[in-house]
C-alpha atoms as a PDB file:
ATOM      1  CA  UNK A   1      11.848  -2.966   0.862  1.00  0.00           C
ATOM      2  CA  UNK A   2      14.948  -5.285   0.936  1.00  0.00           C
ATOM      3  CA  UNK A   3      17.911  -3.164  -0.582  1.00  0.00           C
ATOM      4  CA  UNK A   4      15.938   0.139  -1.747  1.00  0.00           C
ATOM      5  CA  UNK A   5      17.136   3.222  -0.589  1.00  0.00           C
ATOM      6  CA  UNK A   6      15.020   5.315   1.085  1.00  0.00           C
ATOM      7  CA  UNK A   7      13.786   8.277  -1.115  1.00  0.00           C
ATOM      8  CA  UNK A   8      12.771   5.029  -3.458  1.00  0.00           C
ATOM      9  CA  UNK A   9      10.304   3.615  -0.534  1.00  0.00           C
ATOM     10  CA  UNK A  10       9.131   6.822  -0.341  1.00  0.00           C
ATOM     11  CA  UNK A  11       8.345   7.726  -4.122  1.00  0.00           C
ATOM     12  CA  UNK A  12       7.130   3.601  -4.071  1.00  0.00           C
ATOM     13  CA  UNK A  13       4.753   4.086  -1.006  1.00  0.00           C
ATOM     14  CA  UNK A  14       3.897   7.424  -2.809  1.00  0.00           C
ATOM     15  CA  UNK A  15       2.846   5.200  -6.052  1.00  0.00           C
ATOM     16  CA  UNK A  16       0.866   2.703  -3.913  1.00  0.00           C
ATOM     17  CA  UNK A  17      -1.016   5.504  -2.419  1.00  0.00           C
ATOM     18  CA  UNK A  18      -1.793   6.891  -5.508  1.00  0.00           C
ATOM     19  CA  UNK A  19      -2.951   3.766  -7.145  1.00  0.00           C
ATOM     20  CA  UNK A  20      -5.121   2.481  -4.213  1.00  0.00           C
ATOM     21  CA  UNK A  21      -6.649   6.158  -4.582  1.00  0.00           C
ATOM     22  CA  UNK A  22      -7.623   5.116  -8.125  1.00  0.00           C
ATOM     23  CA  UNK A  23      -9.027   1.675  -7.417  1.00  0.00           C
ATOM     24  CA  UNK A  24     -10.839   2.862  -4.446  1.00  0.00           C
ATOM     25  CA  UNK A  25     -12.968   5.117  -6.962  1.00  0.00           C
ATOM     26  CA  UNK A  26     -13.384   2.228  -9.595  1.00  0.00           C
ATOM     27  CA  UNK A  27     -14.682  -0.183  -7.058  1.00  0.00           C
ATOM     28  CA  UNK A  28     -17.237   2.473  -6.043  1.00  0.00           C
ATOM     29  CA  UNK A  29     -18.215   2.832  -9.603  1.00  0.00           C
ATOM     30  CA  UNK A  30     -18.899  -0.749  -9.284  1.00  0.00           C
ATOM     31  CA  UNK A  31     -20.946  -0.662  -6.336  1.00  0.00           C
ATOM     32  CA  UNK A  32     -18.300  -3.037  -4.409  1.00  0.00           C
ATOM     33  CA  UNK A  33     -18.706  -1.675  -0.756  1.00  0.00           C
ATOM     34  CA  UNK A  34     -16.855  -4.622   0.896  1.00  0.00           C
ATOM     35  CA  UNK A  35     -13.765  -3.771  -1.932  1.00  0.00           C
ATOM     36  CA  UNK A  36     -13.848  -0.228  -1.244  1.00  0.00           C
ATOM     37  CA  UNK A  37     -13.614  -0.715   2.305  1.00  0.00           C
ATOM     38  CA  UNK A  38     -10.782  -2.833   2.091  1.00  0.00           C
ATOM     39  CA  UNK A  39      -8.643  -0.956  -0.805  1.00  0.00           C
ATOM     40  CA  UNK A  40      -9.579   2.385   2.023  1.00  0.00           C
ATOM     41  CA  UNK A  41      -7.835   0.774   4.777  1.00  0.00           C
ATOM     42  CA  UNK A  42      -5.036   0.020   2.792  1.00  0.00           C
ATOM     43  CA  UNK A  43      -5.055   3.564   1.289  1.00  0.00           C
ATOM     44  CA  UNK A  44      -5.041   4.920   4.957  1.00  0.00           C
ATOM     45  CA  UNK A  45      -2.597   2.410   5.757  1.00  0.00           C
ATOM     46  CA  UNK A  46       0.055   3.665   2.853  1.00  0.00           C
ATOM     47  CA  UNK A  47      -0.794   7.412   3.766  1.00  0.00           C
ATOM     48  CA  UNK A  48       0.788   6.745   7.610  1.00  0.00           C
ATOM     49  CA  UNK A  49       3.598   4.633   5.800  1.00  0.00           C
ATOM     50  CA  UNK A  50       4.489   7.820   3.712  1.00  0.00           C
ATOM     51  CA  UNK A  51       3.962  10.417   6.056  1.00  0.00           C
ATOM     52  CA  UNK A  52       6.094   8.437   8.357  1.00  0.00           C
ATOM     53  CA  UNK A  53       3.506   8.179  11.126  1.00  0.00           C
ATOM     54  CA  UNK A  54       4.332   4.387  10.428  1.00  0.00           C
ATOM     55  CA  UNK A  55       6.565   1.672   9.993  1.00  0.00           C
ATOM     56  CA  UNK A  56       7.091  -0.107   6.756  1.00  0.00           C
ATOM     57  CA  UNK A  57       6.953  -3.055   8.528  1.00  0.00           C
ATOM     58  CA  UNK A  58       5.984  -4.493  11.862  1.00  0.00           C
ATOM     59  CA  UNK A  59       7.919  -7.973  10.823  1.00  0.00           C
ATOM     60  CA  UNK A  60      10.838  -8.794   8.937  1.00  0.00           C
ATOM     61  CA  UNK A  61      11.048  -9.952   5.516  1.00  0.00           C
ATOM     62  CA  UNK A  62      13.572 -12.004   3.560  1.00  0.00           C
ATOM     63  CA  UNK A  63      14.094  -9.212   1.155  1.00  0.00           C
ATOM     64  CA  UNK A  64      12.600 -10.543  -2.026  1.00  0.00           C
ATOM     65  CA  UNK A  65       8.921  -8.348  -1.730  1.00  0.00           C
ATOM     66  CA  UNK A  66       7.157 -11.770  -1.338  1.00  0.00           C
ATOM     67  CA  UNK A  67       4.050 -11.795   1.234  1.00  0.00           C
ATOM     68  CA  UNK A  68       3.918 -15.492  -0.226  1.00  0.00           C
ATOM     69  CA  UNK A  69      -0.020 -14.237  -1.281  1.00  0.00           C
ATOM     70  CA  UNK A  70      -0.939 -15.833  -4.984  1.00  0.00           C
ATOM     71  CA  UNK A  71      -1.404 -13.247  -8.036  1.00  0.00           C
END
């Protein structure tokens, strides 16, 4: 997280978490099973991030946040 320090990754991972949380139950509103599969794994995914049972990152990054994915 290029630069943060390290209780910010935390409360940032934290965010994630809870936001993925929230999608997860508006895609199942939806009836998206394929969505809610994929925002779970990422949910999991944050949860070992925070609780540390997981690195941030298995690569390096150049600092700037970019996965170079379009928004």
């Amino acid at each position: 997280m290029g630069g943060l320090r390290e209780g910010h990754s935390v409360d940032n991972v934290a965010y994630i978490c809870q936001m993925l949380g929230e999608l997860r139950q508006v895609a199942f509103s939806e009836g998206a099973d394929m969505l809610c599969y994929l925002i779970e794994m990422a949910y999991v995914e944050a949860g070992d991030i925070k609780s540390g049972r997981r690195p941030r990152s298995a690569g390096k990054r150049d600092g700037n946040g970019s996965s170079g994915m379009a928004v």
